[in-house]
PDB file of N, CA and C in Angstrom:
ATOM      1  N   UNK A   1      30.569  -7.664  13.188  1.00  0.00           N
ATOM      2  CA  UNK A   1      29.366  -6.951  12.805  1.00  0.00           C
ATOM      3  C   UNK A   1      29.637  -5.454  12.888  1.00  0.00           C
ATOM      4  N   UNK A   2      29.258  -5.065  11.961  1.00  0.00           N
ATOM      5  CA  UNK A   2      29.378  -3.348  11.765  1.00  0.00           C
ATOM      6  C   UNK A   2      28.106  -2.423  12.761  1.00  0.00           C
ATOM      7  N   UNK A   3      28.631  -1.740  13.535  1.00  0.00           N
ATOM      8  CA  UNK A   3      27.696  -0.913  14.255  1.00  0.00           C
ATOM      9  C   UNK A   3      28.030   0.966  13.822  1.00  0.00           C
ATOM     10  N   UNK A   4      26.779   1.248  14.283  1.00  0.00           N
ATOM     11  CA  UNK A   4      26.294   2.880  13.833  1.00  0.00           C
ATOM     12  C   UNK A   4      25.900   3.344  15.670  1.00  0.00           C
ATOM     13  N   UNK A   5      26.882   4.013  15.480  1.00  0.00           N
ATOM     14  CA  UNK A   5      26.588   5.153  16.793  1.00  0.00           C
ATOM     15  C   UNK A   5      26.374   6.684  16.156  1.00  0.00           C
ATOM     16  N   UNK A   6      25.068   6.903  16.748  1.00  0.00           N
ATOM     17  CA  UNK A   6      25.155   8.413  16.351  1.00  0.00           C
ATOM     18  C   UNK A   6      25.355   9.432  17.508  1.00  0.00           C
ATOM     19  N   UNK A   7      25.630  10.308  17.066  1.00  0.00           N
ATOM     20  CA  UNK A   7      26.428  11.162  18.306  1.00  0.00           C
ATOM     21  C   UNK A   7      26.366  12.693  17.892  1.00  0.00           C
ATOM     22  N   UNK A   8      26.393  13.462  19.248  1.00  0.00           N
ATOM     23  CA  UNK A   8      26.817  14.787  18.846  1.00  0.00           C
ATOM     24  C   UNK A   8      27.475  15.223  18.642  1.00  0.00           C
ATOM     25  N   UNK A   9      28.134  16.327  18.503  1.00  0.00           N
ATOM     26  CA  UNK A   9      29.384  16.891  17.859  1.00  0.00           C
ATOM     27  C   UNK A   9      30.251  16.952  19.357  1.00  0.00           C
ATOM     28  N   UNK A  10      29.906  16.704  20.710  1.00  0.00           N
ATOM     29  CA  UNK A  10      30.503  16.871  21.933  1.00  0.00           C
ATOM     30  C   UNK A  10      30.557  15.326  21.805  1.00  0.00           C
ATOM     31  N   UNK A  11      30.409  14.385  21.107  1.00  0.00           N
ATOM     32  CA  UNK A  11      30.768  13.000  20.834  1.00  0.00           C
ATOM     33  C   UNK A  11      29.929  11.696  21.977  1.00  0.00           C
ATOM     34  N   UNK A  12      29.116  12.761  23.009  1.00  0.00           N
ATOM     35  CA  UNK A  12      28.073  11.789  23.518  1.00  0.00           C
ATOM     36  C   UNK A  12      27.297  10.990  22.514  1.00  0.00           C
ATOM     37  N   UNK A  13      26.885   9.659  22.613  1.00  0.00           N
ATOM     38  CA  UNK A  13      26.620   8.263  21.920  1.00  0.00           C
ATOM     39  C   UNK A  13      24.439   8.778  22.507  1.00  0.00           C
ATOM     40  N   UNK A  14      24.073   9.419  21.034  1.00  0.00           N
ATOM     41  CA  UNK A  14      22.512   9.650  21.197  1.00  0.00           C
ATOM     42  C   UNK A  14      21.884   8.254  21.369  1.00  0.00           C
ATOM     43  N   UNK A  15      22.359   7.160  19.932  1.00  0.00           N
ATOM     44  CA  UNK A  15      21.880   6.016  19.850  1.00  0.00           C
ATOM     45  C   UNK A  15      22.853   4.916  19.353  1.00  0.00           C
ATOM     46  N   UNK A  16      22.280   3.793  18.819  1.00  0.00           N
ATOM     47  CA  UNK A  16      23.229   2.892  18.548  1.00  0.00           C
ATOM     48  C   UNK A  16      22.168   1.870  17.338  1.00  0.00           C
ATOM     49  N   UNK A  17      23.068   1.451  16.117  1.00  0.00           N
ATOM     50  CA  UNK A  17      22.842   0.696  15.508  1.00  0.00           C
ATOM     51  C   UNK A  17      23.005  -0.561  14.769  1.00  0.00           C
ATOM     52  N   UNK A  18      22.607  -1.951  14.621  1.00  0.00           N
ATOM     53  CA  UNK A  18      23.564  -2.976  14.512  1.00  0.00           C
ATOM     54  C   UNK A  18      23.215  -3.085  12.793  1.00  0.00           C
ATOM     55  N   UNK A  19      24.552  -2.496  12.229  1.00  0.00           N
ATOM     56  CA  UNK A  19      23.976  -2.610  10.665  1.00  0.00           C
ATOM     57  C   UNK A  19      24.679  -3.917   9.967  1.00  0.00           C
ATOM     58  N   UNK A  20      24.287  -5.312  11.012  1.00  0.00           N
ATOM     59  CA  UNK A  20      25.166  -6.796  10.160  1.00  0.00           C
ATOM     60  C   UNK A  20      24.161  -7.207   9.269  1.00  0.00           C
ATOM     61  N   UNK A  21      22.642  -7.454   9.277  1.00  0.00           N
ATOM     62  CA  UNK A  21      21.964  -8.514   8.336  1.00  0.00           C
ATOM     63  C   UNK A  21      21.352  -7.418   7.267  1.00  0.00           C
ATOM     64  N   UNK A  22      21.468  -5.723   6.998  1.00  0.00           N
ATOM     65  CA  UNK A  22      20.695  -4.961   6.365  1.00  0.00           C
ATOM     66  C   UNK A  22      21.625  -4.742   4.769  1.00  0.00           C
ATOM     67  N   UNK A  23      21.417  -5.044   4.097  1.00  0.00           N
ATOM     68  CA  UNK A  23      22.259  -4.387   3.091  1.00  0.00           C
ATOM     69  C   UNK A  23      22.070  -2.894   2.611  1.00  0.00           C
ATOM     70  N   UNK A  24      20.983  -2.622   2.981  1.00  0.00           N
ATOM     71  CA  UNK A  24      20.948  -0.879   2.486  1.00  0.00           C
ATOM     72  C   UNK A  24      20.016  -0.603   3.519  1.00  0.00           C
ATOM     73  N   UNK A  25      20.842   0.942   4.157  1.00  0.00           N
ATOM     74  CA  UNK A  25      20.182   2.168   5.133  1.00  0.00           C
ATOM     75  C   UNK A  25      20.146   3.482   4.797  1.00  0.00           C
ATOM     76  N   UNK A  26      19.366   4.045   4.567  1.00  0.00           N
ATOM     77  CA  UNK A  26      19.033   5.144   4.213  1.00  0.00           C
ATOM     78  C   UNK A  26      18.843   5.983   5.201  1.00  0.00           C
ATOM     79  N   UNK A  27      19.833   7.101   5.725  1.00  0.00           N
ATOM     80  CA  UNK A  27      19.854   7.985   6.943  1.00  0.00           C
ATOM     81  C   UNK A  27      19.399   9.151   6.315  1.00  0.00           C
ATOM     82  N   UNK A  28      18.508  10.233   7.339  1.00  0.00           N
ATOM     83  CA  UNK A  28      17.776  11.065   6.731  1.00  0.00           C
ATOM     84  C   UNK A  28      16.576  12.009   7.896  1.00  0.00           C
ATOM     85  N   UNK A  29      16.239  12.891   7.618  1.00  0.00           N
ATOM     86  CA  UNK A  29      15.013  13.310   8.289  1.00  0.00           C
ATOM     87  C   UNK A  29      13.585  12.798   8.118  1.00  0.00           C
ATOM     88  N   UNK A  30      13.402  12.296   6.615  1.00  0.00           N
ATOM     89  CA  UNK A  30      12.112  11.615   6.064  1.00  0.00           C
ATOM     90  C   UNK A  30      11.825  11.089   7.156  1.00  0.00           C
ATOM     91  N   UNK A  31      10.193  10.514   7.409  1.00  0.00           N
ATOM     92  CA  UNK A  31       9.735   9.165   8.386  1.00  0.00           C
ATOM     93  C   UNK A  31      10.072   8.060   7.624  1.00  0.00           C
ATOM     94  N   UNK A  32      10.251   7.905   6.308  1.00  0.00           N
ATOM     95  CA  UNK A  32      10.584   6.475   5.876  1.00  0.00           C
ATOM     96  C   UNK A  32      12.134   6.761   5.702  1.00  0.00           C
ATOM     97  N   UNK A  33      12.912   6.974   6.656  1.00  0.00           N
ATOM     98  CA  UNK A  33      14.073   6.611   6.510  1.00  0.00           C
ATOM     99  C   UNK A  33      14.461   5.747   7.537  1.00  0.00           C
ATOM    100  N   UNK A  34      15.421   5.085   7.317  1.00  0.00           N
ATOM    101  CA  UNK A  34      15.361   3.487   8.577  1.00  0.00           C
ATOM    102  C   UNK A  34      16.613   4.624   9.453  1.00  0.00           C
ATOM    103  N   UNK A  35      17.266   5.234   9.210  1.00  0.00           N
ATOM    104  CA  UNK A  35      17.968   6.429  10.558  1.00  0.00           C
ATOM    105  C   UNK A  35      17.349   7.607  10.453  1.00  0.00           C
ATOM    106  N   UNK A  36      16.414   8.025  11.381  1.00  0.00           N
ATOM    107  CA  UNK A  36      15.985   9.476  10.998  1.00  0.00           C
ATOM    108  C   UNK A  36      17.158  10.282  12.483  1.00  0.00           C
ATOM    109  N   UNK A  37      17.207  11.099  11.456  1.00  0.00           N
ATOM    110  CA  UNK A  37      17.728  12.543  12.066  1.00  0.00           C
ATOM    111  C   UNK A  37      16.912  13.904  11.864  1.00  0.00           C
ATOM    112  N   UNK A  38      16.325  13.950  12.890  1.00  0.00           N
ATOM    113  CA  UNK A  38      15.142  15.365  13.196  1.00  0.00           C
ATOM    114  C   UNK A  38      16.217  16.462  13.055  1.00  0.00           C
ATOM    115  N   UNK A  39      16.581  16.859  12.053  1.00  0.00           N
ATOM    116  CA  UNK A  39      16.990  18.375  11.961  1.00  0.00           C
ATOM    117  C   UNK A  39      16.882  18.525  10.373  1.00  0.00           C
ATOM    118  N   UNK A  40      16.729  20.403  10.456  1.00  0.00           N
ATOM    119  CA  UNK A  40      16.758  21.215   9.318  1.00  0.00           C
ATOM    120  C   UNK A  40      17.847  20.625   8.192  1.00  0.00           C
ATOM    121  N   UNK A  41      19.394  20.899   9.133  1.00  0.00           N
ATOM    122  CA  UNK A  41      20.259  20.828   8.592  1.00  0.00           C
ATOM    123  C   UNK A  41      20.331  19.085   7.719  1.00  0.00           C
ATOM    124  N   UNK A  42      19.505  18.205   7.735  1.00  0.00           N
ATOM    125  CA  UNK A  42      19.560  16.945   7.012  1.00  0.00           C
ATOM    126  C   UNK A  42      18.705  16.934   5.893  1.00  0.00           C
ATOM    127  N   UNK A  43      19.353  16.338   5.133  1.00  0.00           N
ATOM    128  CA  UNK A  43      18.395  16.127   3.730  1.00  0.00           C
ATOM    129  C   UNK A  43      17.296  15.388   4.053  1.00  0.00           C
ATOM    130  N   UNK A  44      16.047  15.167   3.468  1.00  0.00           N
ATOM    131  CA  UNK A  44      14.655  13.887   3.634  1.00  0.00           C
ATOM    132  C   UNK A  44      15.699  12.600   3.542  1.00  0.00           C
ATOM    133  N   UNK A  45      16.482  12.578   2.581  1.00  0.00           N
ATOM    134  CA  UNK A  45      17.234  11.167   2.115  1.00  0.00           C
ATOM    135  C   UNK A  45      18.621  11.962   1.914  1.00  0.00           C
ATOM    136  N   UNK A  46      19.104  11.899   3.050  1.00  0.00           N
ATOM    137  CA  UNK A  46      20.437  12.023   2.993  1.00  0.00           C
ATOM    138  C   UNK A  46      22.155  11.500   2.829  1.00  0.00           C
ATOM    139  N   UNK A  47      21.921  10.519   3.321  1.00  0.00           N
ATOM    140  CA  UNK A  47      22.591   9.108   2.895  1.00  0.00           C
ATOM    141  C   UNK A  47      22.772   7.873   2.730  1.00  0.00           C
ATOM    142  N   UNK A  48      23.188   7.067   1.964  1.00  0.00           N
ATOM    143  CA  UNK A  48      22.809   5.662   2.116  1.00  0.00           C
ATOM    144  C   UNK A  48      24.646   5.044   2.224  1.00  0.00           C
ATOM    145  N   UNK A  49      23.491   4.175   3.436  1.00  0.00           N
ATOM    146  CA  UNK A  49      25.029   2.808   3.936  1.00  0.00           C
ATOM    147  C   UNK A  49      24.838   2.121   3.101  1.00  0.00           C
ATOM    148  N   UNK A  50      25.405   1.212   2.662  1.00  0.00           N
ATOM    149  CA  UNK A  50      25.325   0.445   1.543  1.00  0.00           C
ATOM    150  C   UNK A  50      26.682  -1.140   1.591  1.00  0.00           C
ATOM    151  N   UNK A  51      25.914  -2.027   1.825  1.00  0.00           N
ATOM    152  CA  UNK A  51      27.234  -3.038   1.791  1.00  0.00           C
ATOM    153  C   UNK A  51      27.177  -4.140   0.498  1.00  0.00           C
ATOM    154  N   UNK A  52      28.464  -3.905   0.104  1.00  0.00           N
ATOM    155  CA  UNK A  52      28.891  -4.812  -1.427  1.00  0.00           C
ATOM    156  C   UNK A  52      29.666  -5.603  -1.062  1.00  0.00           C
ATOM    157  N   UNK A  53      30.099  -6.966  -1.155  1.00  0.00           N
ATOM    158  CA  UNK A  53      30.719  -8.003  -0.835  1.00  0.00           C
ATOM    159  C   UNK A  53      30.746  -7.598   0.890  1.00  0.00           C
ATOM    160  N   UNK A  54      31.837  -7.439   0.681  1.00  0.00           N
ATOM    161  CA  UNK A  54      32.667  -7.500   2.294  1.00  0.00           C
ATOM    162  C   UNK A  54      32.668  -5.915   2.921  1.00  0.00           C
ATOM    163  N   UNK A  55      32.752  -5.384   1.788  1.00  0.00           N
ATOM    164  CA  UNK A  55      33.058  -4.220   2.014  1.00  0.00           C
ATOM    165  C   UNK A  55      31.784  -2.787   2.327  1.00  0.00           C
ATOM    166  N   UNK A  56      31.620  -1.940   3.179  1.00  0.00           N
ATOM    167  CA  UNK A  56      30.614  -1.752   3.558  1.00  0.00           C
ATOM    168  C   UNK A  56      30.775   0.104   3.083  1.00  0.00           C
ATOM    169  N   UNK A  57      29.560   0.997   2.141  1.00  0.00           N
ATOM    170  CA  UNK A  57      29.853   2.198   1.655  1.00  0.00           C
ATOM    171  C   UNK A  57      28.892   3.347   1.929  1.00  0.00           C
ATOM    172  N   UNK A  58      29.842   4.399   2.808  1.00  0.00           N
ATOM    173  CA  UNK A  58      28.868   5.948   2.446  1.00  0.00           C
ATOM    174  C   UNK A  58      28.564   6.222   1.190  1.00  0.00           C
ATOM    175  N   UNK A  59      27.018   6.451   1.013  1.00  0.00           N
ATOM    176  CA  UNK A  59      26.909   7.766  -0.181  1.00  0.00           C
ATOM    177  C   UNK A  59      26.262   8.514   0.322  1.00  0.00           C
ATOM    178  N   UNK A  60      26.740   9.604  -0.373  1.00  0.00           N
ATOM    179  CA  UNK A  60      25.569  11.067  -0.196  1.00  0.00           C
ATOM    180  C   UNK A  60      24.516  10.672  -1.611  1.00  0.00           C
ATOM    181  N   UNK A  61      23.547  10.874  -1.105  1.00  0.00           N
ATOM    182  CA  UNK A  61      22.643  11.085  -1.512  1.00  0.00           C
ATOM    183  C   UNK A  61      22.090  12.537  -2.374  1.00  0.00           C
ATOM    184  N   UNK A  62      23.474  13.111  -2.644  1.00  0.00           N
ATOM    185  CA  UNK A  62      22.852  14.577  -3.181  1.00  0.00           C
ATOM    186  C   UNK A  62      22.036  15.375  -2.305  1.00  0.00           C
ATOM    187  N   UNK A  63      22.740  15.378  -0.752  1.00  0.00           N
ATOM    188  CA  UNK A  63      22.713  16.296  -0.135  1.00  0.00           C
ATOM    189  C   UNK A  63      22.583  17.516  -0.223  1.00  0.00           C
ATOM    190  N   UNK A  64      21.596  18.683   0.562  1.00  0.00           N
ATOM    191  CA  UNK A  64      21.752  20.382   0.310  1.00  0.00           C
ATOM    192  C   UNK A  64      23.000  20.241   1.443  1.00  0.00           C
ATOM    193  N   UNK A  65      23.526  19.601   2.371  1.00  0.00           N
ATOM    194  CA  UNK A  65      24.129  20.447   3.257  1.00  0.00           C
ATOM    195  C   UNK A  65      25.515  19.557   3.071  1.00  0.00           C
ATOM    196  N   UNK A  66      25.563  18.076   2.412  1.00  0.00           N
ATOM    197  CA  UNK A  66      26.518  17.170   1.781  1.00  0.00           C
ATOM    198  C   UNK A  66      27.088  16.123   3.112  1.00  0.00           C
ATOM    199  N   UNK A  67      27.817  15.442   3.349  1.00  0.00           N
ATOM    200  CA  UNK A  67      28.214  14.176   4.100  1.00  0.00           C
ATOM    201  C   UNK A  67      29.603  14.758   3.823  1.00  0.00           C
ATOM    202  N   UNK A  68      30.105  14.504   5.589  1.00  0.00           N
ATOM    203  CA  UNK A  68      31.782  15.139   5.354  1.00  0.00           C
ATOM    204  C   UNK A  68      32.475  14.128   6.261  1.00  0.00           C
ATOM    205  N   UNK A  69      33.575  13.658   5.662  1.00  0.00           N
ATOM    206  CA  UNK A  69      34.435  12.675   6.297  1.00  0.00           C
ATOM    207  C   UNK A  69      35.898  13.253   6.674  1.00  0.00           C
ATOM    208  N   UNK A  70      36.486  13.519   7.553  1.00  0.00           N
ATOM    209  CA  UNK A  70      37.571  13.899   7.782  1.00  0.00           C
ATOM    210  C   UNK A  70      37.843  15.274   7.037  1.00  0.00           C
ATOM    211  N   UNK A  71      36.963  16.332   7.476  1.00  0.00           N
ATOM    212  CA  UNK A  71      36.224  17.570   6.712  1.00  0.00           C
ATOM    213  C   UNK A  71      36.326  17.677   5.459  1.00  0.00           C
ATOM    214  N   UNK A  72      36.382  16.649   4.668  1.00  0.00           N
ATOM    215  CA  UNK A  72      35.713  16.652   3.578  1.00  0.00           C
ATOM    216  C   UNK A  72      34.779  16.368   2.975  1.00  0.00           C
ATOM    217  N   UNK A  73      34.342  16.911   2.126  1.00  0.00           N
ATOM    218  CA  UNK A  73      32.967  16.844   1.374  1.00  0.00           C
ATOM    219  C   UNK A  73      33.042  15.624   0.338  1.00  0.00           C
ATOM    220  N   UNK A  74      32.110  14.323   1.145  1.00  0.00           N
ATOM    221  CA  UNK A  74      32.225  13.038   0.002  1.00  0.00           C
ATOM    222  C   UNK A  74      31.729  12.927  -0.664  1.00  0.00           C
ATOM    223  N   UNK A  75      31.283  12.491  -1.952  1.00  0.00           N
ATOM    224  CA  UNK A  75      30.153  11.674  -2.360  1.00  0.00           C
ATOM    225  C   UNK A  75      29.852  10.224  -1.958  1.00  0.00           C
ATOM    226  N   UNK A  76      31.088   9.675  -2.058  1.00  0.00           N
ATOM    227  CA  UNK A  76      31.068   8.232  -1.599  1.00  0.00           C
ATOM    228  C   UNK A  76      32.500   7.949  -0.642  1.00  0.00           C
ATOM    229  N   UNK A  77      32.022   6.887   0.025  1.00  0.00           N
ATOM    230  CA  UNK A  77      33.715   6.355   0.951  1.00  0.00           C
ATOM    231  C   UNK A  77      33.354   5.088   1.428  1.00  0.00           C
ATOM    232  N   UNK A  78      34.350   4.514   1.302  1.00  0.00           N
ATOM    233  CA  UNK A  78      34.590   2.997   2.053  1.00  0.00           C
ATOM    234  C   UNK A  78      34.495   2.981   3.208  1.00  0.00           C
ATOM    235  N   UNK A  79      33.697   2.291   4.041  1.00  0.00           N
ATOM    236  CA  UNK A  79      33.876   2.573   5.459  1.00  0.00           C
ATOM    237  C   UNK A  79      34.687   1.929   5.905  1.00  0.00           C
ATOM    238  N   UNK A  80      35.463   1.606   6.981  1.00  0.00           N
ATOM    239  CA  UNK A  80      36.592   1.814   7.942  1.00  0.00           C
ATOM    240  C   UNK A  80      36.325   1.527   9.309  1.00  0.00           C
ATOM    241  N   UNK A  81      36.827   0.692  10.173  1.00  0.00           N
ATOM    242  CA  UNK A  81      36.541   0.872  11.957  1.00  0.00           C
ATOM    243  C   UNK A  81      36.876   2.409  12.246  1.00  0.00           C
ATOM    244  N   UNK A  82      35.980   2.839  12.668  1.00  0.00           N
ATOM    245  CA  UNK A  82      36.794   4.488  13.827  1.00  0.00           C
ATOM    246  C   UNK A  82      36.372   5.273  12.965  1.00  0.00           C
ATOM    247  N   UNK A  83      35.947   5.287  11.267  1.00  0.00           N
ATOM    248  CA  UNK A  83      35.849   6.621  10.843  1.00  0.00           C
ATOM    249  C   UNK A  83      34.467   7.002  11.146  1.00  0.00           C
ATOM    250  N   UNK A  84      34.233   8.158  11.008  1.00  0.00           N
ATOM    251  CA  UNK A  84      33.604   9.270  11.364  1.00  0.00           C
ATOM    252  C   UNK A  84      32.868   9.378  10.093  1.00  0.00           C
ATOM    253  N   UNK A  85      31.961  10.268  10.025  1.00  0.00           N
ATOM    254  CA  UNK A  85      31.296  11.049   8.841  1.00  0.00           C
ATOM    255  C   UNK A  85      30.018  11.847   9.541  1.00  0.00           C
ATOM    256  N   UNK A  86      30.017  13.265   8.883  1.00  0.00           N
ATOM    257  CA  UNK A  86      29.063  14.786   9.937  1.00  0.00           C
ATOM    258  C   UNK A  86      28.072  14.654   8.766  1.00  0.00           C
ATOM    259  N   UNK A  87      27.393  14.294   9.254  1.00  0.00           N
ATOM    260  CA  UNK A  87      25.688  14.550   8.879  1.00  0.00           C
ATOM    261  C   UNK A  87      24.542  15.269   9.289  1.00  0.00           C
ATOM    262  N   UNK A  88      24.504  16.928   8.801  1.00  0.00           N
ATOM    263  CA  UNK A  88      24.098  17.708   9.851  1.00  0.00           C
ATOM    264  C   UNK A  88      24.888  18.115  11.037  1.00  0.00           C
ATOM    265  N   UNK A  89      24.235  18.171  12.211  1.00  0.00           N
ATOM    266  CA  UNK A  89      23.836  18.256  13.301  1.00  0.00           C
ATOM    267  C   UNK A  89      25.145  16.837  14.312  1.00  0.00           C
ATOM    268  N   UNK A  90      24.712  15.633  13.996  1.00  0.00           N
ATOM    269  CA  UNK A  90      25.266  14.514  14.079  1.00  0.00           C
ATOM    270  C   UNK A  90      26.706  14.181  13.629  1.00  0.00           C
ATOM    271  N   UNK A  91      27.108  13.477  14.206  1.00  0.00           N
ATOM    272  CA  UNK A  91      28.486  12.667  13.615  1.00  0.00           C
ATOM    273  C   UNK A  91      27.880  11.084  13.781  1.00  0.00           C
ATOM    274  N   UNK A  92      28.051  10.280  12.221  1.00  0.00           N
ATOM    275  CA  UNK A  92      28.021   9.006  12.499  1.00  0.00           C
ATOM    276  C   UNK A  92      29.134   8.385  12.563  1.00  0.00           C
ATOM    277  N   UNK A  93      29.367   7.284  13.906  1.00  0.00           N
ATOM    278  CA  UNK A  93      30.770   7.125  14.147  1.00  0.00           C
ATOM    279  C   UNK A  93      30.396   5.418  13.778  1.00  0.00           C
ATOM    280  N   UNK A  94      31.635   4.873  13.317  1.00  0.00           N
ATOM    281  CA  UNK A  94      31.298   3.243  12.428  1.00  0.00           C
ATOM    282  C   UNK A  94      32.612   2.511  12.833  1.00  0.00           C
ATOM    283  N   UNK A  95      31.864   0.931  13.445  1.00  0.00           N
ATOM    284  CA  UNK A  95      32.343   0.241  14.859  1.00  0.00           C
ATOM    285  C   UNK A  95      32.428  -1.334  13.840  1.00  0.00           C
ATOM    286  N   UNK A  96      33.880  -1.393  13.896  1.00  0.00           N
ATOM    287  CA  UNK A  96      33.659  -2.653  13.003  1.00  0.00           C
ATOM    288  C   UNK A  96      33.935  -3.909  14.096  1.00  0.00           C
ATOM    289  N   UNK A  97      33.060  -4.578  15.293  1.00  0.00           N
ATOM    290  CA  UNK A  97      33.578  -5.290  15.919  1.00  0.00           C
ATOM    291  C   UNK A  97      33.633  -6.786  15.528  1.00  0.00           C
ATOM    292  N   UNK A  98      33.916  -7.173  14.207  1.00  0.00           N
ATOM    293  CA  UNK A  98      35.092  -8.566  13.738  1.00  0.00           C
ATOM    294  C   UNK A  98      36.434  -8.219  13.864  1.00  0.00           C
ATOM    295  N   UNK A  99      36.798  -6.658  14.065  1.00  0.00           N
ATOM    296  CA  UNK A  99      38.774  -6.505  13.830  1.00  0.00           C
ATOM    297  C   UNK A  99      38.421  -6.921  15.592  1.00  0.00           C
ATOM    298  N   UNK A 100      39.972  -7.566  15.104  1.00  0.00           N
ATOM    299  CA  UNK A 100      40.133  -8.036  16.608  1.00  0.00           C
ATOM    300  C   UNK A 100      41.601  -7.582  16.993  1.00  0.00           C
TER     301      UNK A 100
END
């Protein structure tokens, strides 16, 4: 099952999320976003998780401030155990615990 830790940039764990039965999450400042992040620096709808077959995907959402993975500026990425991606304020860190 794929998990969502969000964290600060000093990498303390704010919260935690179990994203196995959801096929689409929409992270964001909005109140209707299923991850809100209370800061300036986040779009209302800033990104969406998104899982297709097996395989589980960042998008930016057409970000003002954009989604950065290994300091780059994505539009989209495959997610990965261990990778990272800065959203704002936040780092979302993505926990694939089926690798064994």
């Amino acid at each position: 099952m794929l998990e969502l830790h969000i964290c600060n940039r000093s990498g303390s764990v704010l919260r935690s999320f179990a994203l196995g039965d959801t096929s689409e999450v929409i992270v964001g400042r909005d109140d209707s976003c299923d991850i809100q992040i209370r800061s300036k620096a986040v779009s209302r709808e800033h990104c969406l998780i998104e899982q297709q077959g097996q395989d589980v995907f960042l998008r930016d959402l057409d970000s003002a401030g954009g989604t950065y993975v290994s300091g780059k500026k994505v539009d989209a990425v495959r997610l990965e155990d261990g990778m990272q991606a800065v959203v704002g304020p936040a780092v979302l860190k993505f926990i694939d615990n089926d690798i064994e």
